[in-house]
Protein backbone atom coordinates (compact mmCIF):
# COMPACT_ATOMS: atom_id res chain seq x y z
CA UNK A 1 -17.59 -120.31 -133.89
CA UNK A 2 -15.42 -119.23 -130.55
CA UNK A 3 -17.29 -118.13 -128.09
CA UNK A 4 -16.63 -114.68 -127.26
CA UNK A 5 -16.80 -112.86 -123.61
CA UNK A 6 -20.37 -111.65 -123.61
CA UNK A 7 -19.63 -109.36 -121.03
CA UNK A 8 -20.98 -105.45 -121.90
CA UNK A 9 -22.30 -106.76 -125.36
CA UNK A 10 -25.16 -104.91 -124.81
CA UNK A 11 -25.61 -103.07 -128.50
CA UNK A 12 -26.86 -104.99 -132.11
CA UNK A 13 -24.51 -105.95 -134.42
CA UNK A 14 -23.46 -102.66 -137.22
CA UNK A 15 -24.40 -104.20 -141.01
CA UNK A 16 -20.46 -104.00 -141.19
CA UNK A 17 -20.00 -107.09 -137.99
CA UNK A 18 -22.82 -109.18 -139.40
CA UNK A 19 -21.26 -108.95 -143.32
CA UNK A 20 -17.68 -109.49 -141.42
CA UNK A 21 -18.79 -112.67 -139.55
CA UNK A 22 -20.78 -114.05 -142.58
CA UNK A 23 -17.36 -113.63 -144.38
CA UNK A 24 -15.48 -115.95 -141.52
CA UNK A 25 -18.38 -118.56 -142.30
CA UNK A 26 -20.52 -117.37 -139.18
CA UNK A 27 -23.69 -118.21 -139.75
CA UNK A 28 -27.28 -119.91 -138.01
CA UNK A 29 -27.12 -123.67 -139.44
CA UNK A 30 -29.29 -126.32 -138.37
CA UNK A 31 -27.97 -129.93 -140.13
CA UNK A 32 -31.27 -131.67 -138.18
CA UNK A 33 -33.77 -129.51 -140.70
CA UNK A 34 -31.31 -130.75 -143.06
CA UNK A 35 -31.59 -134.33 -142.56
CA UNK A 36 -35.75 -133.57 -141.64
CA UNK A 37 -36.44 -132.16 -145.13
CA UNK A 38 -34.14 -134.94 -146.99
CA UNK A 39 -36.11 -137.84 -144.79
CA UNK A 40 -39.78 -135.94 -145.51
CA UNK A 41 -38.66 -135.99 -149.41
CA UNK A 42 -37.51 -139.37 -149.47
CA UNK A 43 -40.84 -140.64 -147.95
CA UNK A 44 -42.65 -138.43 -150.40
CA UNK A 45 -41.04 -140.09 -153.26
CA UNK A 46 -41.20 -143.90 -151.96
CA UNK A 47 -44.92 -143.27 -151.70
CA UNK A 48 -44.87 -142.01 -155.44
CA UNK A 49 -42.40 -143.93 -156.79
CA UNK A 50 -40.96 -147.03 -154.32
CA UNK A 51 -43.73 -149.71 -155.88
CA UNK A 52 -42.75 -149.00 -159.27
CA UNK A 53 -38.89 -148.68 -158.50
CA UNK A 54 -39.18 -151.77 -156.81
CA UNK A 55 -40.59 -153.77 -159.00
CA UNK A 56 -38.30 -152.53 -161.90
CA UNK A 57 -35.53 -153.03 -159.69
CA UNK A 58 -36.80 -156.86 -159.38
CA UNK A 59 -37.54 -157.37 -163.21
CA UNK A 60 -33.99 -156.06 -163.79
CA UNK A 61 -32.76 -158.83 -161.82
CA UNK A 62 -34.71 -161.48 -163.18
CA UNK A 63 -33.47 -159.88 -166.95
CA UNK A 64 -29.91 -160.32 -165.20
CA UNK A 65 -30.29 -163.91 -163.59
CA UNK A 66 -31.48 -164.68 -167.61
CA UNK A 67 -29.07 -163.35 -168.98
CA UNK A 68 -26.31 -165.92 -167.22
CA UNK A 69 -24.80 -168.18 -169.58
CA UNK A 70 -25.14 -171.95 -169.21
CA UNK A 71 -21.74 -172.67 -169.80
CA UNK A 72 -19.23 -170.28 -168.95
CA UNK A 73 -19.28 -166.78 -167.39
CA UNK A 74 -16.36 -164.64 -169.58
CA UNK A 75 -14.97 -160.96 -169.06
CA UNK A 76 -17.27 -159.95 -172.31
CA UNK A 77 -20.59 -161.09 -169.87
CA UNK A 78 -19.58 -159.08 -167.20
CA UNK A 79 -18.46 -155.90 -168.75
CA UNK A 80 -21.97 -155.96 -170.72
CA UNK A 81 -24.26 -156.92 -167.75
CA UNK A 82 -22.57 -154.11 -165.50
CA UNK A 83 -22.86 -152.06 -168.31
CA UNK A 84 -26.89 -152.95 -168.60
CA UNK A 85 -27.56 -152.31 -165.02
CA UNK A 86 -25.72 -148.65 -164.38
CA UNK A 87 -27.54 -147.48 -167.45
CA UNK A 88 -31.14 -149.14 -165.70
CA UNK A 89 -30.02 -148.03 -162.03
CA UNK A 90 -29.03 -144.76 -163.44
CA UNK A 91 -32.78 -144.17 -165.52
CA UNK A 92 -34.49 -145.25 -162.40
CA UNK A 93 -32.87 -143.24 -159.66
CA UNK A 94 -31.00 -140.09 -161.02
CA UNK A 95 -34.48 -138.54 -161.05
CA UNK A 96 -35.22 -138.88 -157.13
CA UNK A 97 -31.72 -138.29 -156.62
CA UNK A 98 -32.16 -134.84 -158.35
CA UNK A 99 -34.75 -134.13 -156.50
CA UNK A 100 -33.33 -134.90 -152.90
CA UNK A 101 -30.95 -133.04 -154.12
CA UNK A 102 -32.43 -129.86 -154.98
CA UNK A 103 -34.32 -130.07 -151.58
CA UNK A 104 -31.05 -130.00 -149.66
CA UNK A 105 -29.59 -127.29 -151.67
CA UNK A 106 -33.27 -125.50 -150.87
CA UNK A 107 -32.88 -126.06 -147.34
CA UNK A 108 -29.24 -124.95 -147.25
CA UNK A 109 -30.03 -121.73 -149.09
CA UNK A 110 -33.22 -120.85 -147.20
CA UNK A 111 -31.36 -120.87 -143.75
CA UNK A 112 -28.01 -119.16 -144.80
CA UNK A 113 -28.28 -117.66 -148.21
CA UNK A 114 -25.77 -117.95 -151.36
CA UNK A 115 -22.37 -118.16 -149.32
CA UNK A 116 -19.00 -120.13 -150.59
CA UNK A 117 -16.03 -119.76 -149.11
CA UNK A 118 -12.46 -120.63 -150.28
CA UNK A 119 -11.19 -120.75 -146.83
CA UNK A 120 -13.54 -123.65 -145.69
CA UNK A 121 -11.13 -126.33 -148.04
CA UNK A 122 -7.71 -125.06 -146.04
CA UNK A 123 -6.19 -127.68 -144.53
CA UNK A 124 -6.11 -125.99 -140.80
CA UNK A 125 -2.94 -127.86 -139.00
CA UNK A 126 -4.35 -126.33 -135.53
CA UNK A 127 -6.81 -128.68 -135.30
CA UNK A 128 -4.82 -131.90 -135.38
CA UNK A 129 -3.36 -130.77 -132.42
CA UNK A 130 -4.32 -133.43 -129.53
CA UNK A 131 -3.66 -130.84 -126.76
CA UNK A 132 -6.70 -128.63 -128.55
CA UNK A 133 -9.33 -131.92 -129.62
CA UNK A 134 -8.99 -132.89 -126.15
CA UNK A 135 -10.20 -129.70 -124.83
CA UNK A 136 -12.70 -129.07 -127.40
CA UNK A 137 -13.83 -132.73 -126.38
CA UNK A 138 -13.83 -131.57 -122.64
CA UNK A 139 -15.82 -128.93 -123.17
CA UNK A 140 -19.48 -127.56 -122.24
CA UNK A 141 -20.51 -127.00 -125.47
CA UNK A 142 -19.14 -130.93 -126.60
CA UNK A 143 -21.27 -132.50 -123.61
CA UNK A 144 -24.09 -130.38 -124.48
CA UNK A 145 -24.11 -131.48 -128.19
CA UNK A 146 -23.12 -134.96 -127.19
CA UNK A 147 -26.36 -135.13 -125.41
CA UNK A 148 -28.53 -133.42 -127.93
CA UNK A 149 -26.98 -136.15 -130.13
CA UNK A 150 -28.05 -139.18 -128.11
CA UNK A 151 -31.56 -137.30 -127.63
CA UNK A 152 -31.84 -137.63 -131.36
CA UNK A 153 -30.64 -141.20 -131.53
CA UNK A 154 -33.25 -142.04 -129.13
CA UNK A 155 -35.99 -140.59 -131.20
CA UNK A 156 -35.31 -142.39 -134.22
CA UNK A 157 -34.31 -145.66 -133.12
CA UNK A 158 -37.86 -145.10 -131.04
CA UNK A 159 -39.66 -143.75 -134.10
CA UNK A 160 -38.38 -147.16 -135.81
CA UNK A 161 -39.45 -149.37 -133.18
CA UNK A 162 -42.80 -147.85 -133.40
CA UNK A 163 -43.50 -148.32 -136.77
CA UNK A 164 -42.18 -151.64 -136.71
CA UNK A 165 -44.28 -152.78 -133.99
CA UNK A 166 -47.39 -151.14 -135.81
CA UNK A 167 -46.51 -152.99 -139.08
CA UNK A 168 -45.28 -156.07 -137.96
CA UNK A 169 -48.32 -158.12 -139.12
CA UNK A 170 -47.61 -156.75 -142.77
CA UNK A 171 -44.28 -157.64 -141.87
CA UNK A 172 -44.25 -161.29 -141.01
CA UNK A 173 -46.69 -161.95 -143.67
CA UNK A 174 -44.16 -161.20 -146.35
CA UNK A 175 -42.72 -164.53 -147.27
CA UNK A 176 -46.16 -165.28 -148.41
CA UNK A 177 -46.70 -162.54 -150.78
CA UNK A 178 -45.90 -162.61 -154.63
CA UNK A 179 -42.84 -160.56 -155.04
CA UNK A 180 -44.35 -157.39 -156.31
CA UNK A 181 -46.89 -157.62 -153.61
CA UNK A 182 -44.28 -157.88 -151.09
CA UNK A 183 -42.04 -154.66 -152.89
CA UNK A 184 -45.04 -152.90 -152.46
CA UNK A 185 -45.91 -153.46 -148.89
CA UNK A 186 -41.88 -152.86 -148.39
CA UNK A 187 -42.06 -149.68 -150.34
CA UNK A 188 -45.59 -148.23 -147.85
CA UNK A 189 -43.82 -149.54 -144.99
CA UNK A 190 -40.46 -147.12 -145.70
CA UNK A 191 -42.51 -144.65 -146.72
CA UNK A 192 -44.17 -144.30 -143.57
CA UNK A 193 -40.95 -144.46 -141.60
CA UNK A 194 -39.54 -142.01 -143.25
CA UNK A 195 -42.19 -139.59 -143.20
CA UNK A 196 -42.60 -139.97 -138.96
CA UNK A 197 -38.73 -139.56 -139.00
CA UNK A 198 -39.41 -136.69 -141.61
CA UNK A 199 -41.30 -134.62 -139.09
CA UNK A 200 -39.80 -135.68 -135.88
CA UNK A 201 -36.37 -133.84 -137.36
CA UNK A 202 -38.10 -131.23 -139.12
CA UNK A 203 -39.72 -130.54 -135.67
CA UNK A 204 -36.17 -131.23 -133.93
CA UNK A 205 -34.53 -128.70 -137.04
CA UNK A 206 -36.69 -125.73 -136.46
CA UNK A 207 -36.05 -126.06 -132.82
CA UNK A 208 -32.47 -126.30 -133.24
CA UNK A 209 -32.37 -123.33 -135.95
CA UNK A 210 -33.80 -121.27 -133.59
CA UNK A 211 -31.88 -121.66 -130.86
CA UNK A 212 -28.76 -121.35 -133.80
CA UNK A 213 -30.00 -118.07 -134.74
CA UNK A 214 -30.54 -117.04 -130.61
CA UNK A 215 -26.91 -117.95 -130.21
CA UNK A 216 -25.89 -116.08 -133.45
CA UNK A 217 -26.91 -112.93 -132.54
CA UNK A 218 -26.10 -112.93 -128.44
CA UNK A 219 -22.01 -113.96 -130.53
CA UNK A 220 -22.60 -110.58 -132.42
CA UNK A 221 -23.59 -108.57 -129.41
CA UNK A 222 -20.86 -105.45 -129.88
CA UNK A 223 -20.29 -103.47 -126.76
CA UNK A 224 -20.70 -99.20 -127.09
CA UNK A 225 -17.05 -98.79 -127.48
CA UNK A 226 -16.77 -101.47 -130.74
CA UNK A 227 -19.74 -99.31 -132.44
CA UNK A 228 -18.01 -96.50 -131.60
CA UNK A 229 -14.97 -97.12 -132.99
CA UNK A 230 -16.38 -98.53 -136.23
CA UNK A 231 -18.26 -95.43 -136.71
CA UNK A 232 -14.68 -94.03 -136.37
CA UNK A 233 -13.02 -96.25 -139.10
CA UNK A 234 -16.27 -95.68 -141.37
CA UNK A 235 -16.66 -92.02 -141.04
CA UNK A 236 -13.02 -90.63 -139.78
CA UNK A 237 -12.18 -89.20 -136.54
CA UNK A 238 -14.55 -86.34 -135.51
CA UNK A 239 -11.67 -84.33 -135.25
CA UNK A 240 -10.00 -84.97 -138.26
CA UNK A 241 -13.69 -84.46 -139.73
CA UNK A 242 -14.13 -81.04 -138.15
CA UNK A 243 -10.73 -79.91 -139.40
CA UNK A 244 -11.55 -80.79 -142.81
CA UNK A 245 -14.56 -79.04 -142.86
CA UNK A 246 -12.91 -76.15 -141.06
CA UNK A 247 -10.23 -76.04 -144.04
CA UNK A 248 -12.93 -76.37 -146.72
CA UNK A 249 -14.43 -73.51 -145.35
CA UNK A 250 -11.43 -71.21 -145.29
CA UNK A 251 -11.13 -72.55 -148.98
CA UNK A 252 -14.45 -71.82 -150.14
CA UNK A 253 -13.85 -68.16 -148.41
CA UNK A 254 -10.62 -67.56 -150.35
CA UNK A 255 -12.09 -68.45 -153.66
CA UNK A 256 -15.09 -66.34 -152.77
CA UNK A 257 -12.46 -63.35 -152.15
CA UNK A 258 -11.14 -64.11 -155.84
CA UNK A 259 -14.95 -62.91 -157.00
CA UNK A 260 -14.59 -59.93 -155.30
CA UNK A 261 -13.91 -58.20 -158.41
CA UNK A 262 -16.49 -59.33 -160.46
CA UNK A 263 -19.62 -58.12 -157.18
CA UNK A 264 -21.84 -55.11 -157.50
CA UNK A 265 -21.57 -54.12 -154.24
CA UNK A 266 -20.61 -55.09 -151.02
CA UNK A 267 -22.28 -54.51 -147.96
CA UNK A 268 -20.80 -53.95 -144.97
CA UNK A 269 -21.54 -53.50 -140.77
CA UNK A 270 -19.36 -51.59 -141.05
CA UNK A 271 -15.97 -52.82 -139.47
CA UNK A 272 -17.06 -56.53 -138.46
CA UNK A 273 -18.61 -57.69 -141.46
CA UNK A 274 -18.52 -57.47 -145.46
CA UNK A 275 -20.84 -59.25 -148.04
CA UNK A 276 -20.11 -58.89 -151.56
CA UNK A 277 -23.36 -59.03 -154.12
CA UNK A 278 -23.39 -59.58 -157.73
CA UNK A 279 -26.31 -59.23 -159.88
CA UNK A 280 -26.66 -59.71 -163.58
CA UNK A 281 -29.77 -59.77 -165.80
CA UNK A 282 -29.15 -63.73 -166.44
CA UNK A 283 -30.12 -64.36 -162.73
CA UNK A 284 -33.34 -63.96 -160.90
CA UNK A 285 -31.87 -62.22 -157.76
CA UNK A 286 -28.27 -60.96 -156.66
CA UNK A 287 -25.99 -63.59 -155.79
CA UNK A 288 -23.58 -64.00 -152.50
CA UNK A 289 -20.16 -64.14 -154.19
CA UNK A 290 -17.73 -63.44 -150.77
CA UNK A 291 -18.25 -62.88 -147.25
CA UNK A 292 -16.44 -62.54 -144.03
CA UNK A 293 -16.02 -61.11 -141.01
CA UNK A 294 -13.25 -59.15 -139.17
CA UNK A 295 -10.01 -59.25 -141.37
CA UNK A 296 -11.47 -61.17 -144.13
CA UNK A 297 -14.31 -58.52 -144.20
CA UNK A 298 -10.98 -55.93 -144.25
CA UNK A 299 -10.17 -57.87 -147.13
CA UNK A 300 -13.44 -58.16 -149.08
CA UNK A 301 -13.19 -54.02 -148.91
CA UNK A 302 -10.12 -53.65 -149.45
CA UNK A 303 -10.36 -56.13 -152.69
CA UNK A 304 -13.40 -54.14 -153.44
CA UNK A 305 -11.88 -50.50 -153.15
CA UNK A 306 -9.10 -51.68 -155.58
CA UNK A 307 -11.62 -52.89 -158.42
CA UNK A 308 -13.94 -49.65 -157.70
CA UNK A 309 -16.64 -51.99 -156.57
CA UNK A 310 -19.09 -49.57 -154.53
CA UNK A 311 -18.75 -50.42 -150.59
CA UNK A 312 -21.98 -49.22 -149.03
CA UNK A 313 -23.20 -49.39 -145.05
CA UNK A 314 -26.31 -51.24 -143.81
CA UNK A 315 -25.94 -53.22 -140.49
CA UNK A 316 -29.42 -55.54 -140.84
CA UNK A 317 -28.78 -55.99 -144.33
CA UNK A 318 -25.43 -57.12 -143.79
CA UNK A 319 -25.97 -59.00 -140.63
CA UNK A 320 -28.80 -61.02 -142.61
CA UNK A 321 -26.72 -61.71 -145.72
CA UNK A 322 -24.11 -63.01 -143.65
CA UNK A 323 -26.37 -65.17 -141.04
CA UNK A 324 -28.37 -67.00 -143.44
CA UNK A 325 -27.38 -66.89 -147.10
CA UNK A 326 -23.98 -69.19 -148.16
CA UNK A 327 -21.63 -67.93 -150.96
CA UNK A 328 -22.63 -69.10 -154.19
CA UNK A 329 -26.42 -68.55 -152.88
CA UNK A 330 -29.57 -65.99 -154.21
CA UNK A 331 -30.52 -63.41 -151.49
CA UNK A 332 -34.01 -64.51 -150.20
CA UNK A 333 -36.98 -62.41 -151.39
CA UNK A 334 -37.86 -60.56 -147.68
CA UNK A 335 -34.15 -58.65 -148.51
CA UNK A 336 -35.06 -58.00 -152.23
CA UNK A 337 -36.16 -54.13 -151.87
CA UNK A 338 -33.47 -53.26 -149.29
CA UNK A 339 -31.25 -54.94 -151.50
CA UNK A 340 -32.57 -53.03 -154.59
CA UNK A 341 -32.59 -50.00 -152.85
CA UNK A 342 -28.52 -50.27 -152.16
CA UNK A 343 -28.03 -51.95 -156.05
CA UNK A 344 -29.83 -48.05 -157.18
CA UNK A 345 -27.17 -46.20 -155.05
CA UNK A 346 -24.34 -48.34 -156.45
CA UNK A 347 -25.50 -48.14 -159.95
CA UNK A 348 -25.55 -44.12 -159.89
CA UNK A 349 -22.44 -43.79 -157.60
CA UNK A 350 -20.68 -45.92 -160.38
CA UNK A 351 -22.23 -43.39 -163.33
């Protein structure tokens, strides 16, 4: 992953910069918990398995040495005794093989989830450049990892000559021990290798995944500006926002002048502000259907005046119609006997 100036990075990365860097194959990976889990498994299964592997694996040799003719050795020999021995390799170790398998697949998915990418098998040219492998060899970072390397090498080759030295006795004595004997004592003596090598790298894995993930997030550090602007490309511009809500508006007040004809009344302030009403018995309480204020409340009236809807006068009624209720809304039920009060005068002005 390049390394990116850090500088002002001060904000967490938006959902949108952690699902783009996932995408470009950024992710926390640790290949020592890799190799940690695959080395505890192993020693797992020699302890369950290695004796009896073993000593299959030495009975199918003596079954092969039989097998030799006396005479002459043909193509026909051959092609059957390979034959005999995939099929007895193949019964005895796809099993553990399946399961080391599964473990690393396990491991894989736990630290970075389900993620394929097409892009990882490109052949990228840019990196056969010498100019480029020379400075990536030159670098911080390559020293740094080519010390964390040798660190590692260290500890296993040390972890090895422990366990050697603490099992040498068993170790000498083998040349005296029947054959299965000795496969067994092989098989422990593995076992226990791996398993100390096991934990060492698990140990060495969760280390190094955690310092992976530290260095993940400080590379997705966005500065105020980068949220900012993705906010932008998310949501719009502000302005371009505002003006579209500005010209929704002025739509939703034309279409409410269109209803003018079908209101009961409309109530006005009387020169700054009109509110058209309609009531009908389907609905529980009159209805906004237009309002507006200096020439659109000219217009409500003079809509209004053409359709012989009655135009009545009432300043709070009209300034509390027009403050709080939306077109397309019920009056609230504080304004209900004002309300019904001006519906009566309209109703007999209209008989």
């Amino acid at each position: 992953m390049a390394q990116p100036d850090l500088e002002g990075r001060t904000e967490d990365a938006t959902p949108r910069r952690r699902e783009q860097a996932r995408s470009e194959g950024q992710v926390a990976y640790s290949g020592d918990l890799m190799i940690g889990a695959v080395c505890f498994i192993v020693a797992i299964l020699f302890q369950w398995h290695g004796p009896t592997g073993l000593a299959h694996a030495a009975e199918l040799m003596r079954a092969v040495l039989g097998k030799l003719p006396g005479t002459e050795w043909t193509d026909v020999e051959t092609q059957a005794s390979a034959t005999w021995i995939l099929r007895a390799v193949a019964a005895c170790c796809l099993t553990p093989l399946l399961i080391v398998w599964g473990m690393q697949w396990a491991v894989g998915f736990a630290q970075t989830g389900f993620h394929w990418r097409v892009e990882a098998l490109e052949l990228k040219w840019d990196r056969l450049s010498f100019e480029q492998g020379w400075s990536r060899i030159a670098s911080g970072a390559s020293i740094q990892k080519l010390a964390v390397t040798t660190f590692k090498l260290v500890l296993v080759v040390g972890l090895i000559g422990w366990r050697v030295t603490l099992d040498w006795p068993v170790i000498r004595s083998l040349g005296r021990l029947p054959i299965r004997q000795g496969l067994v004592n092989i098989s422990l003596i593995f076992s226990r290798t791996m398993l100390w090598m096991g934990v060492a790298m698990l140990i060495v894995g969760l280390a190094d995944y955690a310092l992976q993930l530290w260095k993940h997030e400080r590379q997705l550090k966005m500065t105020r500006e980068e949220v900012k602007q993705e906010g932008r490309e998310e949501q719009g511009d502000p302005q371009v926002r505002s003006r579209q809500r500005k010209l929704q508006r002025e739509a939703r007040k034309e279409r409410g002048i269109k209803n003018v004809p079908q209101a009961t009344v409309v109530i006005t302030n009387p020169t700054h502000l009109a509110i058209a009403l309609r009531y009908s018995p389907e609905t529980a309480a009159p209805v906004v259907v237009a309002k507006g204020s200096g020439r659109r409340a000219e217009r409500i009236k003079q809509v209004a005046r053409q359709h012989g809807i009655h135009v009545t006068e009432n300043k709070p009624v009209a300034r509390m119609l027009y403050k709080h209720v939306d077109v397309g809304r019920a009056i609230p039920s504080q304004l209900y006997a004002a309300v019904a009060t001006i519906m009566a005068v309209a109703y007999r002005a209209k008989r």
